[in-house]
Protein backbone atom coordinates (compact mmCIF):
# COMPACT_ATOMS: atom_id res chain seq x y z
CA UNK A 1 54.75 -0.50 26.17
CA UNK A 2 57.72 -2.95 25.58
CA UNK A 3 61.58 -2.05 27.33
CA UNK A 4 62.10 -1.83 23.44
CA UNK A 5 60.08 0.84 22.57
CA UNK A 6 60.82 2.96 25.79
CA UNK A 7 64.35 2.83 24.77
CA UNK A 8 63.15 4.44 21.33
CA UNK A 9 61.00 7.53 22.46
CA UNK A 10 64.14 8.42 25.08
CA UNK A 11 66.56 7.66 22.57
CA UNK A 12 65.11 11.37 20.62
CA UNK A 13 65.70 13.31 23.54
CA UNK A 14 68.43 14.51 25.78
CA UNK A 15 70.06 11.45 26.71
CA UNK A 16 70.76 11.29 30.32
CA UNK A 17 72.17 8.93 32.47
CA UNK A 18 71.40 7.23 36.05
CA UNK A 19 73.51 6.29 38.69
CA UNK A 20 71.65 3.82 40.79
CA UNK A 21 73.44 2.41 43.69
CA UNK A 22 71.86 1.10 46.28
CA UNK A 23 72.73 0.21 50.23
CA UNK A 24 71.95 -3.17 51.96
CA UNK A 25 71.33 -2.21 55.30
CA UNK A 26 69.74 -5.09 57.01
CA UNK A 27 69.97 -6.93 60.11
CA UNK A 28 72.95 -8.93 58.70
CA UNK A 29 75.07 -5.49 59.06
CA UNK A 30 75.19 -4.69 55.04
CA UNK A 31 75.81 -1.47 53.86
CA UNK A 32 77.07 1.04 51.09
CA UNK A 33 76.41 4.51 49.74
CA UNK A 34 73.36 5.01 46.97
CA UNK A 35 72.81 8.53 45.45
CA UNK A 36 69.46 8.29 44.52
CA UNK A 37 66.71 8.74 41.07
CA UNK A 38 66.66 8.96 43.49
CA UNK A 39 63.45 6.34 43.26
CA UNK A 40 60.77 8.14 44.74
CA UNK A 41 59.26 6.15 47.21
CA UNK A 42 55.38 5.16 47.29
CA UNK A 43 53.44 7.37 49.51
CA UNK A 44 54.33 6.48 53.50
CA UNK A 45 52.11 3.65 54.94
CA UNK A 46 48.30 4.70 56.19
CA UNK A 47 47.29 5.02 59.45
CA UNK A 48 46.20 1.80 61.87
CA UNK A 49 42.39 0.74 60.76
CA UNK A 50 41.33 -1.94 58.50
CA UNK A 51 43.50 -3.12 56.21
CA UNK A 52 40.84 -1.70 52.84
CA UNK A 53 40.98 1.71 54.94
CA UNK A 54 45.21 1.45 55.13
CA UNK A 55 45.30 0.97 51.27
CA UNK A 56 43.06 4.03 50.66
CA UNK A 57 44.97 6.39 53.21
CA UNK A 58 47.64 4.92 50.86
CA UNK A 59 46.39 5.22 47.68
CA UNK A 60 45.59 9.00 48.77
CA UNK A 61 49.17 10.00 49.94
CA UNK A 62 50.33 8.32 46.89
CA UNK A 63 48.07 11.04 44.74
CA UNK A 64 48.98 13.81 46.79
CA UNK A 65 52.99 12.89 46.48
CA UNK A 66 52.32 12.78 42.88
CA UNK A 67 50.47 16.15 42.27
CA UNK A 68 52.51 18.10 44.63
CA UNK A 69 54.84 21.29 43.67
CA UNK A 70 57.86 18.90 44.02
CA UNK A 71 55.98 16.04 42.11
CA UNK A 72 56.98 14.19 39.05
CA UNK A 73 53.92 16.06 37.85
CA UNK A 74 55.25 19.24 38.12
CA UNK A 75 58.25 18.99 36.42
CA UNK A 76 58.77 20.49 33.16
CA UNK A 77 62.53 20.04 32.41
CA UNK A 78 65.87 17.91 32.41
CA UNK A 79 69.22 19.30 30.91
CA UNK A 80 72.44 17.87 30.92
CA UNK A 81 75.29 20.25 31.51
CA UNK A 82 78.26 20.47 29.23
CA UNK A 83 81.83 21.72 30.81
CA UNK A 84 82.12 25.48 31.19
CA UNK A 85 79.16 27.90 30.46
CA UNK A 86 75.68 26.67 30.55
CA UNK A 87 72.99 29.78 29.76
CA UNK A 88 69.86 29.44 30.98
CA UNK A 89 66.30 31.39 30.34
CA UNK A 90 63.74 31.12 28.14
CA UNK A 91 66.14 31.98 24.50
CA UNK A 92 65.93 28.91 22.49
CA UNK A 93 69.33 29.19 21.78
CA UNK A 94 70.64 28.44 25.41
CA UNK A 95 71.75 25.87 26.86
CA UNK A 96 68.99 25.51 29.16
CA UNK A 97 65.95 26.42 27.79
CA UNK A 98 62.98 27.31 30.77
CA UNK A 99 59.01 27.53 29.43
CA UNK A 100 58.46 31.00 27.91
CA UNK A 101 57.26 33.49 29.79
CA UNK A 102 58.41 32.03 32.89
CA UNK A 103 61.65 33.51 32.65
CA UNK A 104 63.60 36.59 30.88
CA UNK A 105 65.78 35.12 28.06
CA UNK A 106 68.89 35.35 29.89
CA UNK A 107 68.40 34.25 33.32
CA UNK A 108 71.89 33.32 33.97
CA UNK A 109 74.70 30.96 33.76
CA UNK A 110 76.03 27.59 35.37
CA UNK A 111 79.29 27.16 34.98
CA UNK A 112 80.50 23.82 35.29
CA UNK A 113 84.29 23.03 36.51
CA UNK A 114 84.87 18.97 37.03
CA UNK A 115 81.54 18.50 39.61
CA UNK A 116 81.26 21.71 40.69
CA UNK A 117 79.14 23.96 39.53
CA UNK A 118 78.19 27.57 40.02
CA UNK A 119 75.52 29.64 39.50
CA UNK A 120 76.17 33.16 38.25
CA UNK A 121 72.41 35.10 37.76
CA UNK A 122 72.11 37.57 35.81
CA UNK A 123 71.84 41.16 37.06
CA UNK A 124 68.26 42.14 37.93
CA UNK A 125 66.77 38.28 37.66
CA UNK A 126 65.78 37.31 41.50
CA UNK A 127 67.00 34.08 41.84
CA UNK A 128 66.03 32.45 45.27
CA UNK A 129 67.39 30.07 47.73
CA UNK A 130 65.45 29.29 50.72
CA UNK A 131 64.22 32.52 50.30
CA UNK A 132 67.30 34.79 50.48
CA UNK A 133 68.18 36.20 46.65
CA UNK A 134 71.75 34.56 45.39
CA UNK A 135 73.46 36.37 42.62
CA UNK A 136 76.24 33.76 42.94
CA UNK A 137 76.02 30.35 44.90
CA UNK A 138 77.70 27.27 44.59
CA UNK A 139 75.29 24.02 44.27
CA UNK A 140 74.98 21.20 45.57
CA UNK A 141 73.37 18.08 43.78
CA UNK A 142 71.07 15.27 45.22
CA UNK A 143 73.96 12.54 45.61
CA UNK A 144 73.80 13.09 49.13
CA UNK A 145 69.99 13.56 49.18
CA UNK A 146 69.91 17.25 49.87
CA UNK A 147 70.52 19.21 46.57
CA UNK A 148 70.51 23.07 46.33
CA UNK A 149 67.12 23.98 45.29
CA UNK A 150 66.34 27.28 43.62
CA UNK A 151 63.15 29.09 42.31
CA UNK A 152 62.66 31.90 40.03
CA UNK A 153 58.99 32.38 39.69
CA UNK A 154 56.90 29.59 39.69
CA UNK A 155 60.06 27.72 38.44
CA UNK A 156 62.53 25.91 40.78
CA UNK A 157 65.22 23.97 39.78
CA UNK A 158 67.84 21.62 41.51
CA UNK A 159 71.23 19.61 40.50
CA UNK A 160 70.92 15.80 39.97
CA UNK A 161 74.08 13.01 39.27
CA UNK A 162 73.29 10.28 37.54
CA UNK A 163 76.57 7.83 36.41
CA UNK A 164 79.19 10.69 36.78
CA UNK A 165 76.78 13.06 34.72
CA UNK A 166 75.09 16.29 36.10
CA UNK A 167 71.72 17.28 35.15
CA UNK A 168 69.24 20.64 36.00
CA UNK A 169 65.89 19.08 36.48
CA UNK A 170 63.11 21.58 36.36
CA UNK A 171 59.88 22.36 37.70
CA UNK A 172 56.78 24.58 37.44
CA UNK A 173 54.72 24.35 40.26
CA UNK A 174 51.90 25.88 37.81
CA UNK A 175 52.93 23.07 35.22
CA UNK A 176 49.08 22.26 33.37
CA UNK A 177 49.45 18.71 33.73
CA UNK A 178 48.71 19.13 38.08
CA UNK A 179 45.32 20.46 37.14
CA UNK A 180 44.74 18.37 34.09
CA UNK A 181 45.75 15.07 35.54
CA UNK A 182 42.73 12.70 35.41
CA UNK A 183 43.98 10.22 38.67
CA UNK A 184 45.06 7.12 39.53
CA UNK A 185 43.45 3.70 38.65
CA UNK A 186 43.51 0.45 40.73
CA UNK A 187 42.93 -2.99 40.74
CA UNK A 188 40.16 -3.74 43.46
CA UNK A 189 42.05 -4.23 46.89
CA UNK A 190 42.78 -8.15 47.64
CA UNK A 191 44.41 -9.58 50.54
CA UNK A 192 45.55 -12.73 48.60
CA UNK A 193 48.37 -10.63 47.00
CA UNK A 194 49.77 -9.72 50.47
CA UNK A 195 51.88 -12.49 49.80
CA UNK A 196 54.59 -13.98 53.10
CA UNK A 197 57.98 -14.18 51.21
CA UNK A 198 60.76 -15.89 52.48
CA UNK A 199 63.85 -13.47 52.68
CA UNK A 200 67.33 -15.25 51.09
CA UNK A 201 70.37 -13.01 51.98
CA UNK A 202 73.35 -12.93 49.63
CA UNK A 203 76.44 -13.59 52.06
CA UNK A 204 78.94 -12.01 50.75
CA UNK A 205 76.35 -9.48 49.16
CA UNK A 206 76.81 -9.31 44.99
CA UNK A 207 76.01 -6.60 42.76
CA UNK A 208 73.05 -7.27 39.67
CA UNK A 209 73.14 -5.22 36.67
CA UNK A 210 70.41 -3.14 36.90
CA UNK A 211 69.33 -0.87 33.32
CA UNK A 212 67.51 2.08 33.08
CA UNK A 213 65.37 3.49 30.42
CA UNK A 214 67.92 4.70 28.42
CA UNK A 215 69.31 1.57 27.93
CA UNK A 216 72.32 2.63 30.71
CA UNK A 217 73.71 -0.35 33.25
CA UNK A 218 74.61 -0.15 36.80
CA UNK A 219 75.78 -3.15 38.75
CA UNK A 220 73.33 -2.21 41.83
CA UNK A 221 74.04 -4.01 45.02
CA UNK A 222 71.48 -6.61 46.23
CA UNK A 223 70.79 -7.96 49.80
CA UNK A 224 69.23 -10.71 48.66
CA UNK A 225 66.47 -12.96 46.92
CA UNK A 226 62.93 -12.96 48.26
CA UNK A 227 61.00 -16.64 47.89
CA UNK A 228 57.02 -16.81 47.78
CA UNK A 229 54.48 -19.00 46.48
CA UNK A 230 51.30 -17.64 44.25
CA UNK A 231 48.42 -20.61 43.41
CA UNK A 232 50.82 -23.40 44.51
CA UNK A 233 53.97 -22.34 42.22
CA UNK A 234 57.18 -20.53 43.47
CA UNK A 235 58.32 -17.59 42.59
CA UNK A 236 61.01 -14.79 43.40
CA UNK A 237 62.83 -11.33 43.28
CA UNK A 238 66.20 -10.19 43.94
CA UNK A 239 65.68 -7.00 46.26
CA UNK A 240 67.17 -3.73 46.30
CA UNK A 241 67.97 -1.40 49.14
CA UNK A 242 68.11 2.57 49.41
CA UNK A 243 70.93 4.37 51.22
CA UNK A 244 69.62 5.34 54.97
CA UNK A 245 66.56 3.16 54.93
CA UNK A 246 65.51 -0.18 55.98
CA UNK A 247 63.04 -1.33 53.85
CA UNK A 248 63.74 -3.16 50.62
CA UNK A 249 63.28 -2.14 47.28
CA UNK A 250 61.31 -4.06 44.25
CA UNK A 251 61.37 -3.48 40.59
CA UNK A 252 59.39 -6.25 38.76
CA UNK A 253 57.32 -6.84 35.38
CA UNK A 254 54.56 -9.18 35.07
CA UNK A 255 52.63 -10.58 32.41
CA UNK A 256 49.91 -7.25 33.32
CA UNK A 257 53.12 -5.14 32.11
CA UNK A 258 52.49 -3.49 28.91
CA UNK A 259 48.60 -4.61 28.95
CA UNK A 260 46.42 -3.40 32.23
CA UNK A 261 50.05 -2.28 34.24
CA UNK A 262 52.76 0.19 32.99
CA UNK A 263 55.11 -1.71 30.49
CA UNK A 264 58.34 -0.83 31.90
CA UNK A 265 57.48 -2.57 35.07
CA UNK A 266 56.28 -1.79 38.83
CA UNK A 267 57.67 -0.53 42.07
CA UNK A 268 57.19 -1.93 45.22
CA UNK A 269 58.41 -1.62 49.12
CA UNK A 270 58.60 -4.02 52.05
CA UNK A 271 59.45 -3.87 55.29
CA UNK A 272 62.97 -5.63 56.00
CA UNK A 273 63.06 -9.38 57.04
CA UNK A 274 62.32 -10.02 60.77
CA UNK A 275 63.74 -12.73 62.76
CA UNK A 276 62.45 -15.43 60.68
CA UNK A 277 63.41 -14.06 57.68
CA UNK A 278 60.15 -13.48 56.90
CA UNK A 279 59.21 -10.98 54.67
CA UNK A 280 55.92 -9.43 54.11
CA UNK A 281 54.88 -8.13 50.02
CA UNK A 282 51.84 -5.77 49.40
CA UNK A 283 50.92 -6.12 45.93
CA UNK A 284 48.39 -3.89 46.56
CA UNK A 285 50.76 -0.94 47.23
CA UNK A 286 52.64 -1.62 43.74
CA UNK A 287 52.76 1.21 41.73
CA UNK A 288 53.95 2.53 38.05
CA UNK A 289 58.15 4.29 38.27
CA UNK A 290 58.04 8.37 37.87
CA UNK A 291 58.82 7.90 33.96
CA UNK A 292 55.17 6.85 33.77
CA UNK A 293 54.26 10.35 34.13
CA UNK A 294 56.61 12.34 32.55
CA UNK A 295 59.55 12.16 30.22
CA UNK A 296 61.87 13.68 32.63
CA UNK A 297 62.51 11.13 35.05
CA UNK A 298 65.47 8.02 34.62
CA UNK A 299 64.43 4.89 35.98
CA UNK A 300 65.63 1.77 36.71
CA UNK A 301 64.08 -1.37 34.97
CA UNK A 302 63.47 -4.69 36.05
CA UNK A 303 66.07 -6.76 35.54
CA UNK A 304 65.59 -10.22 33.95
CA UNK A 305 65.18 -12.49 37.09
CA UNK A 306 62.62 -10.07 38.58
CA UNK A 307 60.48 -10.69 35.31
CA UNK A 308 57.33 -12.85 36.81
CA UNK A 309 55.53 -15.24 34.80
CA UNK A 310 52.55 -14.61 36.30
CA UNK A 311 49.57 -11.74 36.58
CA UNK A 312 49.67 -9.62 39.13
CA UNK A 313 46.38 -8.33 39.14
CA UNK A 314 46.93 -6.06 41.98
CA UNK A 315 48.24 -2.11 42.79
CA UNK A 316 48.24 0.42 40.38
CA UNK A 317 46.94 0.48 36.72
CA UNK A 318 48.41 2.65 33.78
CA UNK A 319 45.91 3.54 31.04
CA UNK A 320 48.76 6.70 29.26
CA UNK A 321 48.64 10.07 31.23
């Protein structure tokens, strides 16, 4: 699927917006403040044992992430709010309109002043938060990585920002597509795409212009450029960094993108740079961004330089889910 046609099928829905600003924290003493897609990361790294036996524990935790109740498979809503009153249940003619039959038609209200909003639930729903019934409860959103989650039902529901905007993103931990979803497909694991980079820093660091799906910009800061040779010819990717954490950040296309690979590109983590600047990338741990399996996510797209003129035949297929 070309950048192109992404930007088409979002283009029909609710158009959101991401803010995607990232941190350089690195040995060099970068850093800045990212609220997140916050990207999801990959599933954490397996245990010690062979290095087949690492990528399965990986591949695993990577499923298990996925299909989760907090999964990107589970979710089953995004709305944008809109200043002042924003209904929410199952009436078609709110605001904010939950699956029927998981919610009464009136639910209740967020009321939006400037960035704060409110919730206000209506008397006799049971709205939850960490367990304790709210009937009014200011929220928090995920900017600073902690959002105010709240369930009704099977439902829960949390505040995200993306580029000055506030969203509701929803989930149903009963959602059909956790049962019905047929798995994850790989390329056979190959140690000749864990690939020794070379780890350029950006001194000052800059800022690239980084798009998402909906054809919205950020300029995302970037720690630096990472150098590595595949068959004899050079390559390279400018890296990305997430707010609190260490490792580096990778969102590239290749010339699997759109064929075997999803076409809006790949995601990828590395450890930072040690004292050599060396750098270490696991193609076999690539894997397809969130809006690969379901229209509710906002990701960020490769930019131009970090398109490779090469196949990757390594980490994670996409066949449609």
């Amino acid at each position: 699927m070309s950048t192109q046609e992404i930007f088409s099928v979002w283009k029909r829905r609710r158009a959101p917006s991401l803010s995607v600003l990232l941190c350089a924290l690195l040995s060099l003493s970068l850093s800045c403040a990212r609220p997140a897609e916050k990207v999801e990361r990959a599933a954490p790294r397996g245990d010690a044992g062979s290095y087949a036996q690492q990528v399965e524990q990986w591949k695993a935790q990577r499923l298990a992430s996925l299909k989760g109740e907090e999964g990107w498979l589970a979710l089953v809503g995004l709305f944008w709010l809109k200043e002042g009153e924003n209904r929410f249940g199952s009436d078609p003619a709110g605001e904010i309109v939950l699956p029927a039959g998981k919610a009464p038609k009136l639910a209740g209200v967020l009321r939006m002043s400037g960035d704060t909003v409110r919730l206000e639930a209506q008397p006799g729903v049971e709205i939850t938060h960490e367990g304790k019934a709210v009937s009014t409860l200011d929220l928090r959103s995920d900017a600073d990585g902690k959002p105010t989650v709240l369930n009704l039902g099977s439902l829960s529901f949390n505040l995200i920002e993306r580029g000055g905007r506030l969203g509701l993103r929803v989930r149903d931990k009963e959602n059909p597509a956790r049962v019905n979803f047929k798995g994850l497909e790989y390329y056979p694991t190959n140690e000749r795409w864990r690939v020794e980079a070379r780890f350029e820093p950006f001194n000052p660091p800059k800022s690239i212009p980084i798009v998402n799906v909906l054809g919205m910009q950020e300029d995302t800061p970037s720690p630096g450029t990472l150098h590595f040779e595949v068959g004899g010819k050079s390559y390279s990717l400018d890296a990305l960094s997430e707010a609190g954490a260490s490792e580096l950040f990778i969102i590239f296309a290749d010339e699997t993108s759109g064929r075997e690979t999803y076409g809006a590109g790949r995601y990828l983590y590395a450890d930072p740079p040690d004292a050599q600047g060396k750098v270490l990338l696991d193609f076999n741990k690539a894997y397809s961004p969130p809006c690969a399996f379901t229209e509710y996510a906002t990701c960020p797209l490769p930019p131009q330089q970090n398109k490779l003129p090469l196949r990757i035949e390594a980490g994670e297929k996409f066949s449609g889910h």
